[in-house]
C-alpha atoms as a PDB file:
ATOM      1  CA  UNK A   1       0.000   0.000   0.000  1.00  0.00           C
ATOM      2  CA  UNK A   2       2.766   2.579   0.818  1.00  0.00           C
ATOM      3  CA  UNK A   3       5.005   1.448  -2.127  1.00  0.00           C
ATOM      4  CA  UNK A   4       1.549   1.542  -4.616  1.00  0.00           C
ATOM      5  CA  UNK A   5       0.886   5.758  -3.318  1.00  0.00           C
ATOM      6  CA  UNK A   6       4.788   6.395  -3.680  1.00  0.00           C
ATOM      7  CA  UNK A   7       4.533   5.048  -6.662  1.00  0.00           C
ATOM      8  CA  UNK A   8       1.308   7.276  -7.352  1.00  0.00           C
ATOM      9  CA  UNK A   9       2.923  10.675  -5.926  1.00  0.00           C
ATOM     10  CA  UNK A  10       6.158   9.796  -8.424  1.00  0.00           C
ATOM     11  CA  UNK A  11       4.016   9.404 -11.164  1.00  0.00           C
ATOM     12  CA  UNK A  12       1.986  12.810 -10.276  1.00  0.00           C
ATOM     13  CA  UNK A  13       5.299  14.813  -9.896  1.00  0.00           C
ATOM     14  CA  UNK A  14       6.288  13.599 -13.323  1.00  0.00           C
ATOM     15  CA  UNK A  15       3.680  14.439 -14.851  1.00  0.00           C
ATOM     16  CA  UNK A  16       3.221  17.582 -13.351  1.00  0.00           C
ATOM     17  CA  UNK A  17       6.927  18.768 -14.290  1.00  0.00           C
ATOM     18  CA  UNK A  18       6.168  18.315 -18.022  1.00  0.00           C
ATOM     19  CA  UNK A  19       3.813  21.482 -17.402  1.00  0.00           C
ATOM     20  CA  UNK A  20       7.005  24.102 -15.833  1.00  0.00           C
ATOM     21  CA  UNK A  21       7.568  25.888 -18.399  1.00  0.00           C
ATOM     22  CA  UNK A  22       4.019  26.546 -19.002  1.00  0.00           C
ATOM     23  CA  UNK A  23       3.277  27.850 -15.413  1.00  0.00           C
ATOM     24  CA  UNK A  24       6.624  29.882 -15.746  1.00  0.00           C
ATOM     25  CA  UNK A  25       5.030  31.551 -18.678  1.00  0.00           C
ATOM     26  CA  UNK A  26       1.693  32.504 -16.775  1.00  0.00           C
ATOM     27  CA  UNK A  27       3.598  33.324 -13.283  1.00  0.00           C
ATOM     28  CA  UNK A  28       6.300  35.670 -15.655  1.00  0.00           C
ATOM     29  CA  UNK A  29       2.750  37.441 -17.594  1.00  0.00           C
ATOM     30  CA  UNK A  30       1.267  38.023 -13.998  1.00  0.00           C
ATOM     31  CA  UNK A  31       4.054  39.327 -12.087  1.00  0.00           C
ATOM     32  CA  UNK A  32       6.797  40.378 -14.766  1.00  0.00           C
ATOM     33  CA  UNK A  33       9.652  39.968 -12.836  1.00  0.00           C
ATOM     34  CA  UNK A  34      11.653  36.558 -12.782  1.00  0.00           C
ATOM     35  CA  UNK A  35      12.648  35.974  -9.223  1.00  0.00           C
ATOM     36  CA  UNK A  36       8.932  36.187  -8.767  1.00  0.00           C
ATOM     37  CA  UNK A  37       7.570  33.900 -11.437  1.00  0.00           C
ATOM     38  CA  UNK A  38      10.271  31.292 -10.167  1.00  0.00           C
ATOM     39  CA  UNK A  39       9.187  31.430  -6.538  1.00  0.00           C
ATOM     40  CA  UNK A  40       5.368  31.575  -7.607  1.00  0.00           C
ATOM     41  CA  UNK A  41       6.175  28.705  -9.193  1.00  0.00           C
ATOM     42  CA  UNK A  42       8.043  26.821  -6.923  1.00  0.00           C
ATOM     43  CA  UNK A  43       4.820  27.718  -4.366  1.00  0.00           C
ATOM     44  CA  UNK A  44       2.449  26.334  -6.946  1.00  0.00           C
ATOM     45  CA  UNK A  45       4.240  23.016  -7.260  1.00  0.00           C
ATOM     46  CA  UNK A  46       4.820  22.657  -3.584  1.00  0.00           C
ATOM     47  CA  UNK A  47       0.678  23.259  -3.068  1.00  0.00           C
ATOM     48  CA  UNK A  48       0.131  20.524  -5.732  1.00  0.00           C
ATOM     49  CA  UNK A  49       2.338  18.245  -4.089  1.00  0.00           C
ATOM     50  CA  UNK A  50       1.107  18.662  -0.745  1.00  0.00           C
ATOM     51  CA  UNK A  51      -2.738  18.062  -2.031  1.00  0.00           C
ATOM     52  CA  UNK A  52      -2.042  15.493  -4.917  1.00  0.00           C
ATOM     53  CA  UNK A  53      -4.545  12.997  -3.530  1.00  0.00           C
ATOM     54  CA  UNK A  54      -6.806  15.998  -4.395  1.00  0.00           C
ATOM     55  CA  UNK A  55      -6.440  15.756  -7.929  1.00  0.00           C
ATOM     56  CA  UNK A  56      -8.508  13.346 -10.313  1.00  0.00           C
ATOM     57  CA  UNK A  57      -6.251  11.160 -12.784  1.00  0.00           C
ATOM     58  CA  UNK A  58      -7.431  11.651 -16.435  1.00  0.00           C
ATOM     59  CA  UNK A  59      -8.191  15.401 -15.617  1.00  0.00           C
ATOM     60  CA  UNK A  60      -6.752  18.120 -17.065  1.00  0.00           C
ATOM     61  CA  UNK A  61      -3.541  18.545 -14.687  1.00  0.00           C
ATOM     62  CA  UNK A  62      -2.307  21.530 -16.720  1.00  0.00           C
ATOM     63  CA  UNK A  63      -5.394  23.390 -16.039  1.00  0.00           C
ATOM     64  CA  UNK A  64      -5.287  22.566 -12.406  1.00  0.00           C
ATOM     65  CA  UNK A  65      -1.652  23.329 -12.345  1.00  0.00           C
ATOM     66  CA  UNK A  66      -2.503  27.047 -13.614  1.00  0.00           C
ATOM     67  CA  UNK A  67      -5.601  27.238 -11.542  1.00  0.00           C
ATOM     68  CA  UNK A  68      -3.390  26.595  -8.523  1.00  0.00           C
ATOM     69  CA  UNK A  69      -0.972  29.179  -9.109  1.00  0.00           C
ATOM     70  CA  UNK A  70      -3.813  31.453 -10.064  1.00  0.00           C
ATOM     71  CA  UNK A  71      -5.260  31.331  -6.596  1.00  0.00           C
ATOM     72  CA  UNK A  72      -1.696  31.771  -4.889  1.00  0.00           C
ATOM     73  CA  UNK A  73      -1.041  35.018  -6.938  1.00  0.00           C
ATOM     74  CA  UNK A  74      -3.980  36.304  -5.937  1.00  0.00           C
ATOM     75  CA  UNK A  75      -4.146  35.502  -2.317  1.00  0.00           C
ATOM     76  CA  UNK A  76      -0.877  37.111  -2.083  1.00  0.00           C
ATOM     77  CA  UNK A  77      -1.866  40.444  -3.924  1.00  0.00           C
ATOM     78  CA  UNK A  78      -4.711  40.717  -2.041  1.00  0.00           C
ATOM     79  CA  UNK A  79      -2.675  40.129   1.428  1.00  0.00           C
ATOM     80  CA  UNK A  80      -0.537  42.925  -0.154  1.00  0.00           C
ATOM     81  CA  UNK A  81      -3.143  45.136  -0.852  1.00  0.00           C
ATOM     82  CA  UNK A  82      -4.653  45.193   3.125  1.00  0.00           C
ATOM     83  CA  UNK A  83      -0.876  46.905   4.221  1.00  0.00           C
ATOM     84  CA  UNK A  84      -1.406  50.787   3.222  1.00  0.00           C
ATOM     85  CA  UNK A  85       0.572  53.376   4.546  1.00  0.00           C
ATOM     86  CA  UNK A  86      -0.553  55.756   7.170  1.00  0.00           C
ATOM     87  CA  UNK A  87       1.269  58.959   5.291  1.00  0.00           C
ATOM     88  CA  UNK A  88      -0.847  57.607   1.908  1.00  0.00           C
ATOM     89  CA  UNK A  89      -3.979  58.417   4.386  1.00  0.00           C
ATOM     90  CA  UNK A  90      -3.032  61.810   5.488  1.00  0.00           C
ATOM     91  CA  UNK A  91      -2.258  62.796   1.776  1.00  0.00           C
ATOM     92  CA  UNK A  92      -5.844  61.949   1.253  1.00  0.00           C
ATOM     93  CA  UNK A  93      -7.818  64.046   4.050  1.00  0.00           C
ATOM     94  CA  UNK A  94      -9.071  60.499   5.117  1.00  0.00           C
ATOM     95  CA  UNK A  95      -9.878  61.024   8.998  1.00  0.00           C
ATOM     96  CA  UNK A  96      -7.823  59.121  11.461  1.00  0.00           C
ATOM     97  CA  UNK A  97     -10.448  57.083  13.567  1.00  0.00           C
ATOM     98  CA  UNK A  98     -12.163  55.811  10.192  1.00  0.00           C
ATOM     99  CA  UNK A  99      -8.765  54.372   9.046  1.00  0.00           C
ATOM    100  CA  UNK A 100      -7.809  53.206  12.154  1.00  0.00           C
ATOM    101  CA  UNK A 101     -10.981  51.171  12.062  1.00  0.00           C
ATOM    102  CA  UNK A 102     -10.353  50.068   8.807  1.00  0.00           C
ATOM    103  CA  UNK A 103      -7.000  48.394   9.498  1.00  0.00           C
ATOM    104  CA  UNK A 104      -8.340  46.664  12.435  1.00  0.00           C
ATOM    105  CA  UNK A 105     -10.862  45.422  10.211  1.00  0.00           C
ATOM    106  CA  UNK A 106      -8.875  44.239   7.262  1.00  0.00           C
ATOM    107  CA  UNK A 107      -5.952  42.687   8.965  1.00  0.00           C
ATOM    108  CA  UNK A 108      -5.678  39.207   9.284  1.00  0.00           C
ATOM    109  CA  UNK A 109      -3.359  39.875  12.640  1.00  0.00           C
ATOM    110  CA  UNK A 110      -0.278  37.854  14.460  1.00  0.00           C
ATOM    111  CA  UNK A 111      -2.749  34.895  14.067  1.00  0.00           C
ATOM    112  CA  UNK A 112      -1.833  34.431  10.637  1.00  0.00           C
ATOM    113  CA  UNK A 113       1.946  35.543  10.559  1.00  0.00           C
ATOM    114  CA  UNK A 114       2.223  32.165  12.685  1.00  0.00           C
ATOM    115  CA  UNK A 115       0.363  29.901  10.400  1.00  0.00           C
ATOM    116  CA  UNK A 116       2.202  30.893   7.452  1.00  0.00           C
ATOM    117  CA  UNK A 117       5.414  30.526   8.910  1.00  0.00           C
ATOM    118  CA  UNK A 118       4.463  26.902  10.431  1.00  0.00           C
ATOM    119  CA  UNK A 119       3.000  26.467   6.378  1.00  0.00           C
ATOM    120  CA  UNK A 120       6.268  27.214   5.131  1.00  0.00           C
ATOM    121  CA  UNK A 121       8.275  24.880   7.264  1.00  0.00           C
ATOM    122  CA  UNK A 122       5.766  22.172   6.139  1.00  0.00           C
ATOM    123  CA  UNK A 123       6.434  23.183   2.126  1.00  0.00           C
ATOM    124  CA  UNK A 124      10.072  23.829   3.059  1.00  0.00           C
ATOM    125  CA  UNK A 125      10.863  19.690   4.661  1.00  0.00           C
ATOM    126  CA  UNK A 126       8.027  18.661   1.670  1.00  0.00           C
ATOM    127  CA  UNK A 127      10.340  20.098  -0.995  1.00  0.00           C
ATOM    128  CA  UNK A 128      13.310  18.676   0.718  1.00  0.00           C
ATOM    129  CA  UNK A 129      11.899  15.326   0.138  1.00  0.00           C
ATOM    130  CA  UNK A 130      11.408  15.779  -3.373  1.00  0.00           C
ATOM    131  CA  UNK A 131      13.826  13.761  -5.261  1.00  0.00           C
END
């Protein structure tokens, strides 16, 4: 049983490197700078490997490849967008108490700072195992 879903998770990492340079092209259109496509990528293919029992054989594994790194771009510009300078603000005539509220509001908090760092020791040993 453990040899026969090796065997399965081999065969899914196979398959799902004939589909890099692909998902380089789409992470390089979305973010236009290399170091980023590379590590979007890199975060795409660690997500797929760490929910490949997720994924139907026969599908279309390019299109959930792409859909994956999709939803990680994103995630992460939206998580960018909540952090907005306090001077940006001012400039504005915004009031302080209604942006004060605001941030409260929007940020995700400490909470979250934790679980993503405990995440990415999970992708980090993950992607050491890869062969």
């Amino acid at each position: 049983m453990a040899g026969e879903r090796q065997d399965q998770r081999e065969g899914f990492s196979r398959e799902a490197m004939t589909h890099l340079d692909h998902l380089y092209r789409v992470a390089f259109h979305l973010v236009k700078k290399k170091d980023e496509a590379e590590d979007l990528v890199q975060e795409t293919y660690a997500r797929a490997l760490g929910s490949y029992e997720q994924f139907t054989l026969g599908t279309n594994m390019k299109a959930w490849l792409t859909r994956i790194l999709y939803n990680h771009f994103f995630d992460d510009y939206h998580r960018r967008r909540r952090w907005v300078s306090v001077e940006d603000r001012a400039e504005r005539g915004e009031e302080e108490l209604d942006y004060w509220g605001k941030v409260a509001a929007e940020n995700p908090g400490p909470e979250s700072d934790v679980l993503h760092m405990e995440l990415n020791v999970k992708i980090t040993d993950a992607l050491k195992k890869i062969p």
